[in-house]
N, C-alpha and C. Protein backbone atom coordinates (compact mmCIF):
# COMPACT_ATOMS: atom_id res chain seq x y z
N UNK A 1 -136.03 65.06 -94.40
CA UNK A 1 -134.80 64.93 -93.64
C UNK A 1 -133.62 65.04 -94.60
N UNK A 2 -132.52 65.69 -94.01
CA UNK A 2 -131.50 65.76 -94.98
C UNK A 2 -130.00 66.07 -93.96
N UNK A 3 -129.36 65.54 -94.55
CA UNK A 3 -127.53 65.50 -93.97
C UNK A 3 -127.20 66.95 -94.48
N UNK A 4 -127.13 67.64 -93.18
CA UNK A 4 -126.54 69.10 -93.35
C UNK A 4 -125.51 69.35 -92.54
N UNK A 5 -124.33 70.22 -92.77
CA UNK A 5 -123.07 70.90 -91.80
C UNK A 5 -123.54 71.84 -91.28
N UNK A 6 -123.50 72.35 -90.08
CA UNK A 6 -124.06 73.54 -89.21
C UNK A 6 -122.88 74.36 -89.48
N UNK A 7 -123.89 75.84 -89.64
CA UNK A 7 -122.45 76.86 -90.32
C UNK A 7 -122.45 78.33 -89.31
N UNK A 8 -121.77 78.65 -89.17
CA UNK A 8 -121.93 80.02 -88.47
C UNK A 8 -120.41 80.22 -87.36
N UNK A 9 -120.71 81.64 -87.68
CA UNK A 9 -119.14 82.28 -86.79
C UNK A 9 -119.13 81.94 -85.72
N UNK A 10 -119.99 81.82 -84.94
CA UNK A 10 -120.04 81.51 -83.20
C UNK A 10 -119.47 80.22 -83.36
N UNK A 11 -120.65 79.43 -83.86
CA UNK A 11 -120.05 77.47 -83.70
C UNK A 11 -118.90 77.38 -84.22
N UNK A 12 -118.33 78.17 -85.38
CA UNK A 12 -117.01 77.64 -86.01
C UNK A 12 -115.92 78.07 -84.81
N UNK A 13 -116.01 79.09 -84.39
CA UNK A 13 -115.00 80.24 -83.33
C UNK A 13 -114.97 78.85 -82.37
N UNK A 14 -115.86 78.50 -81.31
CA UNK A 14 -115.95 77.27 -80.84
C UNK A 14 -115.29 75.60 -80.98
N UNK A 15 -115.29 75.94 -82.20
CA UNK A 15 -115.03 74.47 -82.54
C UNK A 15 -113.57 74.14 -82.97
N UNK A 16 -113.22 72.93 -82.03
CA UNK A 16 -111.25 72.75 -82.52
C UNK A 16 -111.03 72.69 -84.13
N UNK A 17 -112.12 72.08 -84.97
CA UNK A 17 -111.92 71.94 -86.00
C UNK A 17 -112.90 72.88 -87.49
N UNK A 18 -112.10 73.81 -88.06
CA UNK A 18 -113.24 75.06 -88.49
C UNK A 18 -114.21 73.77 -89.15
N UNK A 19 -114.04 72.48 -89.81
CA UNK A 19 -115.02 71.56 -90.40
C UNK A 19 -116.15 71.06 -89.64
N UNK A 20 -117.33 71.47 -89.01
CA UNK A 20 -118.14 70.98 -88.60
C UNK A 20 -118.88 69.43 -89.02
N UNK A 21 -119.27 68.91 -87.96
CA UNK A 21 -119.72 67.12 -88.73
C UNK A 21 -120.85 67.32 -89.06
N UNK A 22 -121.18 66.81 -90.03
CA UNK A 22 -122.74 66.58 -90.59
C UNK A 22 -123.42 66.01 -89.38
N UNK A 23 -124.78 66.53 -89.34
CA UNK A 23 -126.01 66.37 -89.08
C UNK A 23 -127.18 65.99 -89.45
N UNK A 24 -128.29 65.80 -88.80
CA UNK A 24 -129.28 65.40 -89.58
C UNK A 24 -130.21 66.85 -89.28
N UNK A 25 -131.22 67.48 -90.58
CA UNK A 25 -132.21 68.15 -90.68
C UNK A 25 -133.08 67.93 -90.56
N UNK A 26 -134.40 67.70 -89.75
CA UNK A 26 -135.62 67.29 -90.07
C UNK A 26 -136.42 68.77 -90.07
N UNK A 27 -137.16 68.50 -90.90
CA UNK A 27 -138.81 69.71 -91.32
C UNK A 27 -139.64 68.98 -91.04
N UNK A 28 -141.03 69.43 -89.96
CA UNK A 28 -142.20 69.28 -90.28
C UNK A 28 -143.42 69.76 -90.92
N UNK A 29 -143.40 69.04 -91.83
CA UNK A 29 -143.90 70.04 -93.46
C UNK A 29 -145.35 69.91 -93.53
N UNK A 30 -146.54 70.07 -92.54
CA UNK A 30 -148.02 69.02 -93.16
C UNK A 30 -148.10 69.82 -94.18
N UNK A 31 -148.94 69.16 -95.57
CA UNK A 31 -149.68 69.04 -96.61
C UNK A 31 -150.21 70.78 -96.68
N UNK A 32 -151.00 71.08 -95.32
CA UNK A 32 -151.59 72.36 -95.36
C UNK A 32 -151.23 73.40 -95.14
N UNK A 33 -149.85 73.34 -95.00
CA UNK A 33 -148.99 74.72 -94.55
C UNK A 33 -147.92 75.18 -95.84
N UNK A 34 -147.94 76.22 -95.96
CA UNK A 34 -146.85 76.71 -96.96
C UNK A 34 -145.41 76.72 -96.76
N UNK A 35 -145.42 76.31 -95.57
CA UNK A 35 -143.99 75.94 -95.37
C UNK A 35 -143.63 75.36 -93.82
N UNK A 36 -142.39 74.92 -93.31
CA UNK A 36 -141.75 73.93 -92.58
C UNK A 36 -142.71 74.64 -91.38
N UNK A 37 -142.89 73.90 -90.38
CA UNK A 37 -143.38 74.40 -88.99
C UNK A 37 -142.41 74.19 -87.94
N UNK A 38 -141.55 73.00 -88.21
CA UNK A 38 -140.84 73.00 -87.09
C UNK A 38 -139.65 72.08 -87.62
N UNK A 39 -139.08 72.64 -87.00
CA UNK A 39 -137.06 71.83 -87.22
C UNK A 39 -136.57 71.19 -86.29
N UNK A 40 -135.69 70.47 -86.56
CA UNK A 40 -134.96 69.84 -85.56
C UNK A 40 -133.08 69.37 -86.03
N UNK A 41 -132.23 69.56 -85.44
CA UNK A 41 -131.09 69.20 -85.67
C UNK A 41 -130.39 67.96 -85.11
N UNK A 42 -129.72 66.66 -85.37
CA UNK A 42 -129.80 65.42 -84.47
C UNK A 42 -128.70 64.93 -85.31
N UNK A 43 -127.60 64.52 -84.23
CA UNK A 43 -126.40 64.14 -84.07
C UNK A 43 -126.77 62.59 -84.63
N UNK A 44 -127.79 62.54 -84.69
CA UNK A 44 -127.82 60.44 -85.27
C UNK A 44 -127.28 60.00 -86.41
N UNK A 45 -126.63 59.14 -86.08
CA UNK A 45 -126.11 58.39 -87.20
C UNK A 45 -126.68 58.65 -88.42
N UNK A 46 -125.87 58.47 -89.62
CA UNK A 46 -126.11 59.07 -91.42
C UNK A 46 -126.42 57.65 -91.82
N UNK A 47 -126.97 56.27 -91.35
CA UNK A 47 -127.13 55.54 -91.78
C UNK A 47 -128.84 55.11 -91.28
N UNK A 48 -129.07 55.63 -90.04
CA UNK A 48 -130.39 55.84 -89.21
C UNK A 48 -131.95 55.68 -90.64
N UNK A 49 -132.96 55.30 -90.09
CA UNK A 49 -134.25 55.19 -91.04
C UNK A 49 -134.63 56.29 -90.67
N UNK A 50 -135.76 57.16 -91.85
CA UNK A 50 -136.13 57.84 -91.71
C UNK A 50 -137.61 58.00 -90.17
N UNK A 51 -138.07 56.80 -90.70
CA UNK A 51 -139.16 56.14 -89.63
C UNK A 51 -138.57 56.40 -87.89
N UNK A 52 -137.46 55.24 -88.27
CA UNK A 52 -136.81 55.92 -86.74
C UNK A 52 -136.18 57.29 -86.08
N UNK A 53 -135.73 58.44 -87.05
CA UNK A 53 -135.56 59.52 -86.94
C UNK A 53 -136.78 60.22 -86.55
N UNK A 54 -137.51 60.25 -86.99
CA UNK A 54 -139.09 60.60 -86.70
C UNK A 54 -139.68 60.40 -85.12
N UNK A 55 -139.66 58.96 -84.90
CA UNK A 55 -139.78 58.40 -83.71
C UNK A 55 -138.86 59.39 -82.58
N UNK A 56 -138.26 59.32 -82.91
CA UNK A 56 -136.88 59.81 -81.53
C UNK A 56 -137.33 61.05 -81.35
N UNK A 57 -137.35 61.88 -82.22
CA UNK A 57 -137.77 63.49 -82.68
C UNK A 57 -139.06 63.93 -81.78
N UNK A 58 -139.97 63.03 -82.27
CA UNK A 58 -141.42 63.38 -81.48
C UNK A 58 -141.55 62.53 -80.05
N UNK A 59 -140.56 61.80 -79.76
CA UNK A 59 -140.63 61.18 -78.55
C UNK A 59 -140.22 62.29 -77.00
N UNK A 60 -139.95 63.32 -77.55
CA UNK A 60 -139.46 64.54 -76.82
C UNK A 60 -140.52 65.52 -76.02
N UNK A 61 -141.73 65.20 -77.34
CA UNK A 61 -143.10 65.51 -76.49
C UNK A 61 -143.28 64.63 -75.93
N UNK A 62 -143.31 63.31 -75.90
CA UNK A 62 -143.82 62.03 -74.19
C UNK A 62 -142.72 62.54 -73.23
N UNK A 63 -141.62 63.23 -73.08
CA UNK A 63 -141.02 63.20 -72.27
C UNK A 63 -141.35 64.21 -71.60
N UNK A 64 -141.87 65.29 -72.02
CA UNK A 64 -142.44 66.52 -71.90
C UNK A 64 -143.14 66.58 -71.19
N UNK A 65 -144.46 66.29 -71.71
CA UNK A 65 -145.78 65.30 -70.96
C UNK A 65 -145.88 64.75 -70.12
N UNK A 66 -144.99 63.34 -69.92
CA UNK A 66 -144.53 63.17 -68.33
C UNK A 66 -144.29 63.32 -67.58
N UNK A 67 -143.49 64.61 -67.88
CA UNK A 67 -142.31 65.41 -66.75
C UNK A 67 -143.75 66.46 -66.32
N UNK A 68 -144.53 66.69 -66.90
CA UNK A 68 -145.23 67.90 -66.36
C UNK A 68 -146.24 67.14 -65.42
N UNK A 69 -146.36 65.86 -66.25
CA UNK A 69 -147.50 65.07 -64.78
C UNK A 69 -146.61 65.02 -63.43
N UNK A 70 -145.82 64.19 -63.55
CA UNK A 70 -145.06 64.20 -62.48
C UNK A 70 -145.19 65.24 -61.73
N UNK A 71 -144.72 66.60 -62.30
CA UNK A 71 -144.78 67.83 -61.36
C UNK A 71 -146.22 68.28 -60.89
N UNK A 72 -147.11 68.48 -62.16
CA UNK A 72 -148.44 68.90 -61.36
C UNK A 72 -149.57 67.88 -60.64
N UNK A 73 -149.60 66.63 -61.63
CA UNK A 73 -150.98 65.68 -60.95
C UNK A 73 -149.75 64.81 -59.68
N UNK A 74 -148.67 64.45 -60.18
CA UNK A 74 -148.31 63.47 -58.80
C UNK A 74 -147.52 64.25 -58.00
N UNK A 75 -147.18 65.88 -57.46
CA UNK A 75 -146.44 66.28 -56.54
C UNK A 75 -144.68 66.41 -56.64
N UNK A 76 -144.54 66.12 -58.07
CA UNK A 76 -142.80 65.93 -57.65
C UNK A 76 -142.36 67.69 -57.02
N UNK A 77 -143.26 68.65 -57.73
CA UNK A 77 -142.38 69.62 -57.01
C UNK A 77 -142.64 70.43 -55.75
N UNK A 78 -143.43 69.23 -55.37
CA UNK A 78 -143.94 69.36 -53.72
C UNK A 78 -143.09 69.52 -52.91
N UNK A 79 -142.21 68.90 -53.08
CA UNK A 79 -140.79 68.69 -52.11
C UNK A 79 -140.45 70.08 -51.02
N UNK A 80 -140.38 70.20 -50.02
CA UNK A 80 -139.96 71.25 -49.39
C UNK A 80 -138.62 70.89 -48.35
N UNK A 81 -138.57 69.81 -48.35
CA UNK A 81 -137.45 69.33 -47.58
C UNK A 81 -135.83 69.42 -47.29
N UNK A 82 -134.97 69.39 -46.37
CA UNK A 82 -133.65 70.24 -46.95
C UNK A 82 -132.68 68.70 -47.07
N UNK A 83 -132.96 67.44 -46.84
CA UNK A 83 -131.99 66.61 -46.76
C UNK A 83 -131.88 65.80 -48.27
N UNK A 84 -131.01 65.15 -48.15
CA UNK A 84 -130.82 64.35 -49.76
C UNK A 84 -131.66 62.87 -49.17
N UNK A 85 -131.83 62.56 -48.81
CA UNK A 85 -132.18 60.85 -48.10
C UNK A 85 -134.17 61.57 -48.45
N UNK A 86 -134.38 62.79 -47.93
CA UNK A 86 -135.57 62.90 -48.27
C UNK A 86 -136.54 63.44 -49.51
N UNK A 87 -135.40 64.03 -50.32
CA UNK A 87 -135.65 64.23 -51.54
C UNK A 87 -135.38 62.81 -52.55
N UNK A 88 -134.60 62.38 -52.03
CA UNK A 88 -134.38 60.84 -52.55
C UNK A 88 -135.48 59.69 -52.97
N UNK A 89 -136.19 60.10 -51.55
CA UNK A 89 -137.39 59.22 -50.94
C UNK A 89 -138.74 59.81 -51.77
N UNK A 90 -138.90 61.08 -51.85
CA UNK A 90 -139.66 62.04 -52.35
C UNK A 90 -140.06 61.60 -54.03
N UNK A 91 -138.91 61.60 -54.57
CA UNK A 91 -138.68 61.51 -56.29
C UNK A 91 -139.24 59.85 -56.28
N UNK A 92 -138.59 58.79 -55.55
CA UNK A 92 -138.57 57.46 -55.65
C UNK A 92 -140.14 57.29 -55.96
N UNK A 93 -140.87 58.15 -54.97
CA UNK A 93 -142.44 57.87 -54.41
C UNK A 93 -142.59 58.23 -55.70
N UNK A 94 -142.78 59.62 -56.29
CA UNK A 94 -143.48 60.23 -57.50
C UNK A 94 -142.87 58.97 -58.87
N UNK A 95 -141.64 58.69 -58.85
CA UNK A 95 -141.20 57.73 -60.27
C UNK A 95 -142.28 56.76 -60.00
N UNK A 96 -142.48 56.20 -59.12
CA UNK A 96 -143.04 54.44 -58.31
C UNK A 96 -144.59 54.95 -59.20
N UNK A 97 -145.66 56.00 -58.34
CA UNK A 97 -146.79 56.24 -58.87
C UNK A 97 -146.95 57.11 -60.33
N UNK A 98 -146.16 57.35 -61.01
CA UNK A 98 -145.78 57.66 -62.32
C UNK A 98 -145.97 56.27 -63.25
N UNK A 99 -145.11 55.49 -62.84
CA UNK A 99 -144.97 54.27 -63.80
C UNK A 99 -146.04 53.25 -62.95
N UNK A 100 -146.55 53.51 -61.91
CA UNK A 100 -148.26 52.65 -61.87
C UNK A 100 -149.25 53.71 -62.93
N UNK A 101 -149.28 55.04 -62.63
CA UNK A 101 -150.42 55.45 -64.10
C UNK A 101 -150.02 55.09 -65.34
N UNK A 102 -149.01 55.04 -65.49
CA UNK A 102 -148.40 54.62 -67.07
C UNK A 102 -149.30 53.05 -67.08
N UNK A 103 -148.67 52.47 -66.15
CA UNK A 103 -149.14 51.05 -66.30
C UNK A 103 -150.37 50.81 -66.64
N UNK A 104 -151.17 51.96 -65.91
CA UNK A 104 -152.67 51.65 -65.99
C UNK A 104 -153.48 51.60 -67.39
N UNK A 105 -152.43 53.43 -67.93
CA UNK A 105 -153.45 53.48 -69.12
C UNK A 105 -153.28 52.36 -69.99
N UNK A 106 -151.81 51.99 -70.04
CA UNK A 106 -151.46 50.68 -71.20
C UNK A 106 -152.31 49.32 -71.27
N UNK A 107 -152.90 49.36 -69.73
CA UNK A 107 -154.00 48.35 -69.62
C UNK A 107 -155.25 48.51 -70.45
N UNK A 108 -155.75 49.46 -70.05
CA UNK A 108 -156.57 50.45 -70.98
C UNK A 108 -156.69 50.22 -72.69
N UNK A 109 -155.26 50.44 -73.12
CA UNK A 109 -155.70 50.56 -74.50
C UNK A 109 -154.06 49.62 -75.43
N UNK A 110 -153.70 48.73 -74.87
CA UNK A 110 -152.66 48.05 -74.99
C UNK A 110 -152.00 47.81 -76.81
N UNK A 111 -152.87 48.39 -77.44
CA UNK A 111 -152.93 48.71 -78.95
C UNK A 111 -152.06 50.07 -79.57
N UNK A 112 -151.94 51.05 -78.63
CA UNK A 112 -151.47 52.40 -79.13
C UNK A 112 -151.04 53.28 -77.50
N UNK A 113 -149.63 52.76 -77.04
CA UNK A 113 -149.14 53.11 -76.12
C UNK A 113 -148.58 54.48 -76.74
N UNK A 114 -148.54 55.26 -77.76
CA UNK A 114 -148.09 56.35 -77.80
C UNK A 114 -149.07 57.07 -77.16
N UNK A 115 -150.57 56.55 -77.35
CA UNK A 115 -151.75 57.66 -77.01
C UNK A 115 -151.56 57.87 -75.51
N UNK A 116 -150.93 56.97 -74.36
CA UNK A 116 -150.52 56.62 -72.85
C UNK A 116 -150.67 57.89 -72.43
């Protein structure tokens, strides 16, 4: 991880101020690869742990993951309906049985809720 300024004609043209604010860099570097696999750029605070930078970063795949259960195993994009009161009702149902499977697996294995 490293405090970098994002540089380029587009973002500068964009921006009220040509000085862009530092950022944070992260690389994911494993041991067995000759070089970075994956990047990330993050507005977080320059005082932030590395540990917790990490965390936040890969927490993007659980959100990922979720969002796709939701849509394929519990129906969220079942919805065919044209009113707001029933799409309302629709989402409420899928969040409600979303966070009962969540609940379940954590029962399951209450040691390593990332594995959930």
């Amino acid at each position: 991880a490293l405090r970098v300024r994002p540089a380029g004609r587009g973002i500068r043209k964009a921006a009220d101020d040509p000085e862009l604010p530092e950022r944070w860099l992260l690389a994911e570097w494993p041991a067995d690869e000759p070089e970075p696999i994956q990047f990330w750029l993050s507005s977080l605070p320059s005082g932030m742990p590395l540990a917790t930078l990490v965390r936040l970063v890969k927490l993007r795949w659980r959100i990922e993951h979720d969002y796709r259960e939701m849509k394929q195993a519990l129906g969220l994009a079942h919805f065919e309906g044209r009113t707001w009161n029933g799409w309302h009702h629709h989402v409420t149902l899928v969040s409600a049985a979303h966070a009962f499977c969540t609940l379940q697996r954590l029962a399951r294995d209450p040691k390593d809720p990332a594995q959930a």
